[in-house]
PDB file of N, CA and C in Angstrom:
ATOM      1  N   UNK A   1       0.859  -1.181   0.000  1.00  0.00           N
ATOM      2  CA  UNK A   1       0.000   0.000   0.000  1.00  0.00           C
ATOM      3  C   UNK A   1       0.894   1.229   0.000  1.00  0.00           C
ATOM      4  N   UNK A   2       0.596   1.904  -1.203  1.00  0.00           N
ATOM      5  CA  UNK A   2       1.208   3.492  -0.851  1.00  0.00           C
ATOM      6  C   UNK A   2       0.870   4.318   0.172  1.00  0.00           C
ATOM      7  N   UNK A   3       1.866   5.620   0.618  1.00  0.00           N
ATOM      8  CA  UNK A   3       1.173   6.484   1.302  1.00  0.00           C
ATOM      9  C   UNK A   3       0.244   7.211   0.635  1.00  0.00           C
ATOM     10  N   UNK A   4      -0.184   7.257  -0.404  1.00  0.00           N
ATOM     11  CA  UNK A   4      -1.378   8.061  -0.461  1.00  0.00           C
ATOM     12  C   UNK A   4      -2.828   7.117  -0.183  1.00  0.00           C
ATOM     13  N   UNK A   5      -2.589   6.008  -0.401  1.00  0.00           N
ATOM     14  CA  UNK A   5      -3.454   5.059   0.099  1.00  0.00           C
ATOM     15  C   UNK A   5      -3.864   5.139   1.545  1.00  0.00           C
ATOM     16  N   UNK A   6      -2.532   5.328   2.502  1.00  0.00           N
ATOM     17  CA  UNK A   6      -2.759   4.758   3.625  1.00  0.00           C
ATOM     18  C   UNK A   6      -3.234   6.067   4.078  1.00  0.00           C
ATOM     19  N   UNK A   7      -2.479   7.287   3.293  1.00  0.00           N
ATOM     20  CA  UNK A   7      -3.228   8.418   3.918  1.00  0.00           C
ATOM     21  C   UNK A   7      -4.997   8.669   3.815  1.00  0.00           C
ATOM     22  N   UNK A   8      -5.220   8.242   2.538  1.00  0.00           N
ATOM     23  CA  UNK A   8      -7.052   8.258   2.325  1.00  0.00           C
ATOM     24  C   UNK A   8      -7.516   7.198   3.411  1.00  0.00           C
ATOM     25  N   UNK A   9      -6.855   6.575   4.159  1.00  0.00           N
ATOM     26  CA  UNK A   9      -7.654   5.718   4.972  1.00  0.00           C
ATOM     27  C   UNK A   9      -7.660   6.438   6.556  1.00  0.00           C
ATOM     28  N   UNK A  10      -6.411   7.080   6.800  1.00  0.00           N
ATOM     29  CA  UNK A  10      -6.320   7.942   7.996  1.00  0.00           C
ATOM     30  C   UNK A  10      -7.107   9.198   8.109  1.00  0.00           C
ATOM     31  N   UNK A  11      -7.486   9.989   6.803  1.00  0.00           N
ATOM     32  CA  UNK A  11      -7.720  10.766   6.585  1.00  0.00           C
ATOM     33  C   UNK A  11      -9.689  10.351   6.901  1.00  0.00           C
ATOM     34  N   UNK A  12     -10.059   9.466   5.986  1.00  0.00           N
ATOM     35  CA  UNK A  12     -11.193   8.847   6.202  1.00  0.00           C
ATOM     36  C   UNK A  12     -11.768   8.594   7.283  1.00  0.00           C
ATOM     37  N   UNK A  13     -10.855   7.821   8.556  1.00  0.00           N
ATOM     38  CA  UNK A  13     -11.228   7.743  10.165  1.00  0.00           C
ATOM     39  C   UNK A  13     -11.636   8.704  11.049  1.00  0.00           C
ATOM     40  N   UNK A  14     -10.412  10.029  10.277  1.00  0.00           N
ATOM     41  CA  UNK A  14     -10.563  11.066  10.961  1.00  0.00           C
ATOM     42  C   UNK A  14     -12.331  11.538  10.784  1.00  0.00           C
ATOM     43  N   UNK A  15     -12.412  11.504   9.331  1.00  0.00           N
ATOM     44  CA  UNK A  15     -13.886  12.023   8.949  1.00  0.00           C
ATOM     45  C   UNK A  15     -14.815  11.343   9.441  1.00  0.00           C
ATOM     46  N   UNK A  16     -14.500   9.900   9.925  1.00  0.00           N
ATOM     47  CA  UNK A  16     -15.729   9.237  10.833  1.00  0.00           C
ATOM     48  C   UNK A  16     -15.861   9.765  12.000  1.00  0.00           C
ATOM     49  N   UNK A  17     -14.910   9.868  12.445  1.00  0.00           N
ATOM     50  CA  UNK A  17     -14.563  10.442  14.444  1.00  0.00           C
ATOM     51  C   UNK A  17     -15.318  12.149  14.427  1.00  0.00           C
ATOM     52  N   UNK A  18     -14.693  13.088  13.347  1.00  0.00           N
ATOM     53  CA  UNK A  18     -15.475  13.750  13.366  1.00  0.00           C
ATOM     54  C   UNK A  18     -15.223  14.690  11.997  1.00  0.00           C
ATOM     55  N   UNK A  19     -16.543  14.380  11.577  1.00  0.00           N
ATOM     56  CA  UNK A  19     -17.401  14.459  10.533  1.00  0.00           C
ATOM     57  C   UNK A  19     -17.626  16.315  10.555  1.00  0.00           C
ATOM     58  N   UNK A  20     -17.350  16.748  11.097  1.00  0.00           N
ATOM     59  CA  UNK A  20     -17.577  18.085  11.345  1.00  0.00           C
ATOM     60  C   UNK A  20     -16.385  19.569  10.979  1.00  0.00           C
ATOM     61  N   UNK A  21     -14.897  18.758  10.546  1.00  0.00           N
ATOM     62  CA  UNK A  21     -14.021  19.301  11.036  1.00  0.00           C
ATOM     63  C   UNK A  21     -13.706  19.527   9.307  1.00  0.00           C
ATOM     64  N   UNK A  22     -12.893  20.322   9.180  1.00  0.00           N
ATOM     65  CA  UNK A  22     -12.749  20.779   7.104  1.00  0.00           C
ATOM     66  C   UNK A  22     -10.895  19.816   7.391  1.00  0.00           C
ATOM     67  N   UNK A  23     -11.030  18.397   7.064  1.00  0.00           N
ATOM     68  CA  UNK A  23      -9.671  17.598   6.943  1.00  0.00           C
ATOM     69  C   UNK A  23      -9.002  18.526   5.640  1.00  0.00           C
ATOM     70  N   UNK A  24      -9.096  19.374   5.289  1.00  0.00           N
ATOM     71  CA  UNK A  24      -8.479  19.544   3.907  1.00  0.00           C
ATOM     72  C   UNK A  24      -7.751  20.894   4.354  1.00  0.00           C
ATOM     73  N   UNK A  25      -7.917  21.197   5.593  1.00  0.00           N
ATOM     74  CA  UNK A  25      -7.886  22.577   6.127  1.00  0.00           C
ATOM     75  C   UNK A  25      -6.833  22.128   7.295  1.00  0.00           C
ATOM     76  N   UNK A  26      -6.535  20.824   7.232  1.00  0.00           N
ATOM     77  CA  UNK A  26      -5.648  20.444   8.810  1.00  0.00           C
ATOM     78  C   UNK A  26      -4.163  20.229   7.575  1.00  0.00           C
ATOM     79  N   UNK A  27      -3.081  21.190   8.473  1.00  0.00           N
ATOM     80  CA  UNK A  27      -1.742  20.975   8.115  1.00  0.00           C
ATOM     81  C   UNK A  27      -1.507  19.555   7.999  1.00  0.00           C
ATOM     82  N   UNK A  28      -0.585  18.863   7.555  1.00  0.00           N
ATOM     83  CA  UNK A  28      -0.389  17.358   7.291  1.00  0.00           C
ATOM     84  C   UNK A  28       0.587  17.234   8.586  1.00  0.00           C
ATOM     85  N   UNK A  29       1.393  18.225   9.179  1.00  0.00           N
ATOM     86  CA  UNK A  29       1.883  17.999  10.306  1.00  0.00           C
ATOM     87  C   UNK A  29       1.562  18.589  11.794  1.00  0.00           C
ATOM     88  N   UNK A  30      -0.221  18.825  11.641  1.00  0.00           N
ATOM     89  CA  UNK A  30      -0.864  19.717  12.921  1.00  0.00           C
ATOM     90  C   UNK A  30      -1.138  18.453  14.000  1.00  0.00           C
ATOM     91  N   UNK A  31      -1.126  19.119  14.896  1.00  0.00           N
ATOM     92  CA  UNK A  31      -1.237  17.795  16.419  1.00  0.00           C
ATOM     93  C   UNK A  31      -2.985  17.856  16.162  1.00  0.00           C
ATOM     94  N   UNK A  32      -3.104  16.680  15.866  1.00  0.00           N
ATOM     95  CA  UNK A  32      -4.780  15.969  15.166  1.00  0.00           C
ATOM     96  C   UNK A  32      -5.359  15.924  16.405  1.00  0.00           C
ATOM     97  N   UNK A  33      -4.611  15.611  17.716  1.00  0.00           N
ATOM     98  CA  UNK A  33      -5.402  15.734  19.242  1.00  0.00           C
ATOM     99  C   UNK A  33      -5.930  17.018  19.744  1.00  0.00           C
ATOM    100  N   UNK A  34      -5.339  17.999  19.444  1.00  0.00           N
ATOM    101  CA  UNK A  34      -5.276  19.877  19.602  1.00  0.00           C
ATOM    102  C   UNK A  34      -6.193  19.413  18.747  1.00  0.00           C
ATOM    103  N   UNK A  35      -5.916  19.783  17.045  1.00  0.00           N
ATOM    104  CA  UNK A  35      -6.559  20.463  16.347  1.00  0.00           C
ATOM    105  C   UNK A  35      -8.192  20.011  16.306  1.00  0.00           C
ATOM    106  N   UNK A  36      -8.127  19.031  16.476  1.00  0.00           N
ATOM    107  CA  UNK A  36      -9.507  18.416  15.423  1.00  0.00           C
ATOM    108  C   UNK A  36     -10.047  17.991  16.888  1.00  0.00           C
ATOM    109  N   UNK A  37      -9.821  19.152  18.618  1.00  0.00           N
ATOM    110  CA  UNK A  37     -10.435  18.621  19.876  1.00  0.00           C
ATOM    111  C   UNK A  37     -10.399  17.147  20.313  1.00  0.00           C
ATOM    112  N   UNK A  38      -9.803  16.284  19.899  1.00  0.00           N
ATOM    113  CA  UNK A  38      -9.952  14.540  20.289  1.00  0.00           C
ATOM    114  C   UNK A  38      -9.595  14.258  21.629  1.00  0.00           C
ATOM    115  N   UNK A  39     -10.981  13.742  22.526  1.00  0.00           N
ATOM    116  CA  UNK A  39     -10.265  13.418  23.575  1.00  0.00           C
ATOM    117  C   UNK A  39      -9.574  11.408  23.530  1.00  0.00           C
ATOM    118  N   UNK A  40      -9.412  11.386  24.622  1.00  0.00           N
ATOM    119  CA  UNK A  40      -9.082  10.024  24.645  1.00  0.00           C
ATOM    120  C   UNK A  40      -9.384   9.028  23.853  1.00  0.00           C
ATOM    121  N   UNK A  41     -11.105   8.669  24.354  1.00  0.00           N
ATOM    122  CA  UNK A  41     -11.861   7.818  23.387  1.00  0.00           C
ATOM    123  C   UNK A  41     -11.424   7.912  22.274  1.00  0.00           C
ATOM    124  N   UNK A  42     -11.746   9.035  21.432  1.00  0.00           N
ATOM    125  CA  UNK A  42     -11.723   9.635  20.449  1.00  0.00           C
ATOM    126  C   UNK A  42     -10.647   8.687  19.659  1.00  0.00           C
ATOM    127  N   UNK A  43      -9.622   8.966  20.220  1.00  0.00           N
ATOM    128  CA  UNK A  43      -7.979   8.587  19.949  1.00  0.00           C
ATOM    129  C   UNK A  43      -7.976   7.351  19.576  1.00  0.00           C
ATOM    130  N   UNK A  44      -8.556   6.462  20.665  1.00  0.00           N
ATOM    131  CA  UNK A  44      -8.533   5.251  20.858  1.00  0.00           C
ATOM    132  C   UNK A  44      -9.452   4.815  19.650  1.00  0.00           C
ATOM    133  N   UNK A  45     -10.556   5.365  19.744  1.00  0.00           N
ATOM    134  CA  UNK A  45     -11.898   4.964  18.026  1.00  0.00           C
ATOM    135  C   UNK A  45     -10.624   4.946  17.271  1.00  0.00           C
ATOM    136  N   UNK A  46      -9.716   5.740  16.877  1.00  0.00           N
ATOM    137  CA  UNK A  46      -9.111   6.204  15.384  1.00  0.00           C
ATOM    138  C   UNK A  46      -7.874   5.186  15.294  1.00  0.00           C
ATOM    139  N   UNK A  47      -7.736   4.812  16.500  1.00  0.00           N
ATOM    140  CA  UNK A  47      -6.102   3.448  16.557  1.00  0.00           C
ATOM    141  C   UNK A  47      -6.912   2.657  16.395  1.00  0.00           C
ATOM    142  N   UNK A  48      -8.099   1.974  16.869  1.00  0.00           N
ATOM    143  CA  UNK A  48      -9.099   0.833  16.856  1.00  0.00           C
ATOM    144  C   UNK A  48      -9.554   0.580  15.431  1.00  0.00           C
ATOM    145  N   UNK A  49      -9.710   1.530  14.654  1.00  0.00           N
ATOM    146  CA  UNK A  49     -10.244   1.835  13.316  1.00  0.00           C
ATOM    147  C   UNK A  49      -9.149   1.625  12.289  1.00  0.00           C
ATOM    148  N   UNK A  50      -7.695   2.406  12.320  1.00  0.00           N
ATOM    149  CA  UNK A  50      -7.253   1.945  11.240  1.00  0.00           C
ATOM    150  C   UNK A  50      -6.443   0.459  11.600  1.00  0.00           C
ATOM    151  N   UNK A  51      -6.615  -0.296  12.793  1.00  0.00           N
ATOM    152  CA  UNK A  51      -6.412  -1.242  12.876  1.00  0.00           C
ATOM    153  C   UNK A  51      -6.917  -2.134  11.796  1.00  0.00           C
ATOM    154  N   UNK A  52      -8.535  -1.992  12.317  1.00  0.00           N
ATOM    155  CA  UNK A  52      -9.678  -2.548  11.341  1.00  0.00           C
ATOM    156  C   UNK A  52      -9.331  -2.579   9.820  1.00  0.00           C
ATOM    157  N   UNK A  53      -9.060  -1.310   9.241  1.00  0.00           N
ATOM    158  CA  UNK A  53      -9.025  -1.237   7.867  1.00  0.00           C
ATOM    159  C   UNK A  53      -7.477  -1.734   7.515  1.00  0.00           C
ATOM    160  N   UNK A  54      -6.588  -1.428   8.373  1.00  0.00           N
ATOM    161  CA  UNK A  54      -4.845  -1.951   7.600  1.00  0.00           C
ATOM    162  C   UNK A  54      -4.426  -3.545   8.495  1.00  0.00           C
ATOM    163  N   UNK A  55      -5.075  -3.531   9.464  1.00  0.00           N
ATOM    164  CA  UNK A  55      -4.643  -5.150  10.166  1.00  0.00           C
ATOM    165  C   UNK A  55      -3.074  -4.403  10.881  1.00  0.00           C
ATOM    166  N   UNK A  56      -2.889  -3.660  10.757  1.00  0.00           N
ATOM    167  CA  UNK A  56      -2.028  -2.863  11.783  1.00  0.00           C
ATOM    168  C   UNK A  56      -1.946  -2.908  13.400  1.00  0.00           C
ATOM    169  N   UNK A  57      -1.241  -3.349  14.307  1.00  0.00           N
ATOM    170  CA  UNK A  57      -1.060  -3.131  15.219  1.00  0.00           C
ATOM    171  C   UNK A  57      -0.299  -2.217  16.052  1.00  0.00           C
ATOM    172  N   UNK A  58      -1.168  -0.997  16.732  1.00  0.00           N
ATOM    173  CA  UNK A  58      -0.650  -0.113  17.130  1.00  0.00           C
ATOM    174  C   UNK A  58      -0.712  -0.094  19.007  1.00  0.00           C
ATOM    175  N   UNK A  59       0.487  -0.740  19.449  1.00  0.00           N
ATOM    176  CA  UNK A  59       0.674  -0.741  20.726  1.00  0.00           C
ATOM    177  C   UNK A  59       0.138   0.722  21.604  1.00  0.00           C
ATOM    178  N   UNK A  60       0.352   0.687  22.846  1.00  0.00           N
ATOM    179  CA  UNK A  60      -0.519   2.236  23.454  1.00  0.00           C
ATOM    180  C   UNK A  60       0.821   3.274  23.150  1.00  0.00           C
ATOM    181  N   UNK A  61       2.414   2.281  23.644  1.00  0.00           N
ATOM    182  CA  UNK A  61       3.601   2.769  23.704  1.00  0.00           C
ATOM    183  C   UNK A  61       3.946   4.040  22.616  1.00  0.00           C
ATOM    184  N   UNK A  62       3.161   3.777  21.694  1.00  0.00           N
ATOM    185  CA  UNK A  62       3.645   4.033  20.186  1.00  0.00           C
ATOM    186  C   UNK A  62       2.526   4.865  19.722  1.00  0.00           C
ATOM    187  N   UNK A  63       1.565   5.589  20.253  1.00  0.00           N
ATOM    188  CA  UNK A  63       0.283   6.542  20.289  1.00  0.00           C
ATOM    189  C   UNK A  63       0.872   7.940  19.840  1.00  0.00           C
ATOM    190  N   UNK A  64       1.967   7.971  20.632  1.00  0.00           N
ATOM    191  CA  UNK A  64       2.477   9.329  20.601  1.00  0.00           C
ATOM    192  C   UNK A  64       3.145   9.229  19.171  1.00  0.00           C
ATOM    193  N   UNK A  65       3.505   8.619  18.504  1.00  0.00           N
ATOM    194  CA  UNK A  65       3.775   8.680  17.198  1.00  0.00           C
ATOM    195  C   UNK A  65       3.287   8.804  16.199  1.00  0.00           C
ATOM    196  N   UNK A  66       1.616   9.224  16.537  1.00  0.00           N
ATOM    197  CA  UNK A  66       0.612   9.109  15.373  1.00  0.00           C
ATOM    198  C   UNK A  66       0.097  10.614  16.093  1.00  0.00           C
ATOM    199  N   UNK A  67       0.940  11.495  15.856  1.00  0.00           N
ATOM    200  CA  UNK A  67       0.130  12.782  16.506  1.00  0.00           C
ATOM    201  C   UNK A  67      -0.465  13.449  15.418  1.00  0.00           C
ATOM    202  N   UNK A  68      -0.239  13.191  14.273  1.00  0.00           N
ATOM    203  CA  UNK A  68      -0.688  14.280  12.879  1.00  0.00           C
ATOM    204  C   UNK A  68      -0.899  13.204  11.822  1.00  0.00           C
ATOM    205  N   UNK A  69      -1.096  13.631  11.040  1.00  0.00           N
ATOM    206  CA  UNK A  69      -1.343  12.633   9.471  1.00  0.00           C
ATOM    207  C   UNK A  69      -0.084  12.462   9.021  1.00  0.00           C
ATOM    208  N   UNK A  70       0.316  13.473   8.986  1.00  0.00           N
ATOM    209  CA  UNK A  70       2.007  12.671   8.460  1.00  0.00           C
ATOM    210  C   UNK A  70       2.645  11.967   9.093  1.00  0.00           C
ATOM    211  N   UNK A  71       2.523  11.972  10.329  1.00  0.00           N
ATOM    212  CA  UNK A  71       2.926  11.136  11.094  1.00  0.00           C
ATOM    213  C   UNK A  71       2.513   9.674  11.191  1.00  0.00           C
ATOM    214  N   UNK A  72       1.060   9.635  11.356  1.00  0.00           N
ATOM    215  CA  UNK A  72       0.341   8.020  10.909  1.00  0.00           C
ATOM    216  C   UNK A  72       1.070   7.526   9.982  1.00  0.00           C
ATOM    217  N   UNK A  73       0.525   8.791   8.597  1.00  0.00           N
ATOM    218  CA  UNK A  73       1.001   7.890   7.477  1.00  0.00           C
ATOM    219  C   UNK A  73       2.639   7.121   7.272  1.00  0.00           C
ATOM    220  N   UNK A  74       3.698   7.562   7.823  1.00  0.00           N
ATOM    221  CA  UNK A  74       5.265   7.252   8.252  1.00  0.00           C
ATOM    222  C   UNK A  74       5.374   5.984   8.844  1.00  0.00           C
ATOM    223  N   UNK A  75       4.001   6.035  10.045  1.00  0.00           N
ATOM    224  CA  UNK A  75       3.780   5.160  10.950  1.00  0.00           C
ATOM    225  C   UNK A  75       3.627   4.036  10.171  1.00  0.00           C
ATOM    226  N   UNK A  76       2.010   4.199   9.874  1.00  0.00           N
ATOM    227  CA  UNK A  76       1.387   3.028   8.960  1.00  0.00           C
ATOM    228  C   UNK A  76       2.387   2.149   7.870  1.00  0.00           C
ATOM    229  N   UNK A  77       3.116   3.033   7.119  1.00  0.00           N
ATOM    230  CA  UNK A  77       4.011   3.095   6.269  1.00  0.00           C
ATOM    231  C   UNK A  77       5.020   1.890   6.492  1.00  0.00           C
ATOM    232  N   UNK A  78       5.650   2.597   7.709  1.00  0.00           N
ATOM    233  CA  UNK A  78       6.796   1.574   7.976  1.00  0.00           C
ATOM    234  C   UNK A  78       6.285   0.036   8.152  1.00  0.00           C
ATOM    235  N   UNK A  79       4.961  -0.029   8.750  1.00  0.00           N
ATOM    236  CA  UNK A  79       4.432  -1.515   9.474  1.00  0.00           C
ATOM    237  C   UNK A  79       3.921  -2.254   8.554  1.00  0.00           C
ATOM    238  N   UNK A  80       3.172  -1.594   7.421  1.00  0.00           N
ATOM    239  CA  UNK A  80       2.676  -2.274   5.914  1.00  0.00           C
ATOM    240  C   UNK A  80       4.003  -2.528   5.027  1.00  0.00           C
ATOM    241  N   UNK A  81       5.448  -2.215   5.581  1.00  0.00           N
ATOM    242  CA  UNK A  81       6.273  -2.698   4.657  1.00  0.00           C
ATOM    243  C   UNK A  81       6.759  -1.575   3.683  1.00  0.00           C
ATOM    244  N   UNK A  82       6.621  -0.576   4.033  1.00  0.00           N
ATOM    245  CA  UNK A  82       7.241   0.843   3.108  1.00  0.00           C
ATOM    246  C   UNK A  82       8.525   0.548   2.988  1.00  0.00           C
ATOM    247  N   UNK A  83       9.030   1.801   2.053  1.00  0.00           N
ATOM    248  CA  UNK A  83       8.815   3.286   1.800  1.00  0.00           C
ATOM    249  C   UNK A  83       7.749   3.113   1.229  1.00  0.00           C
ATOM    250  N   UNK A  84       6.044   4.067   1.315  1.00  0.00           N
ATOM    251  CA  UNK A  84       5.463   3.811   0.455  1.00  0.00           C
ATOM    252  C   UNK A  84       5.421   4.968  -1.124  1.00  0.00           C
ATOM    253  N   UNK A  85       5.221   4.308  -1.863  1.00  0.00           N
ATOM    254  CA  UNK A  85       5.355   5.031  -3.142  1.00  0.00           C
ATOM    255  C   UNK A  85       4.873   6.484  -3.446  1.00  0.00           C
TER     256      UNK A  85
END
């Protein structure tokens, strides 16, 4: 999977969690917890979720590494077997 793949899928979760927020308007490196208000739960829906869609396992240790979209996507990236294209 490319990163632009994995990004339409991070990007997508976000729009489930909340549906309210302009994703096209969030920097690719803004803190997604600040910006887009996420509390805990929240957090946890969006690790639980792209679990679901990539079969990804994202330990709690390793949370802090998914603070922005570019960051997921790096994340995701490396665990699906990147660099992605």
């Amino acid at each position: 999977m490319n990163d632009d793949a994995i990004r339409d899928v991070v990007v997508g979760v976000l729009h489930e969690i909340a549906p309210e927020v302009d994703l096209d308007a969030l920097p690719g490196e803004a803190d997604m917890r600040e910006e887009l208000e996420l509390d805990s739960m929240d957090f946890l829906n969006f690790v639980t979720a792209l679990h679901e869609r990539l079969g990804v396992d994202v330990p709690e240790r390793d949370y802090p590494l998914l603070g922005s979209i570019d960051a997921c996507v790096r994340y995701l990236s490396d665990r699906l077997g990147g660099p992605g294209e």
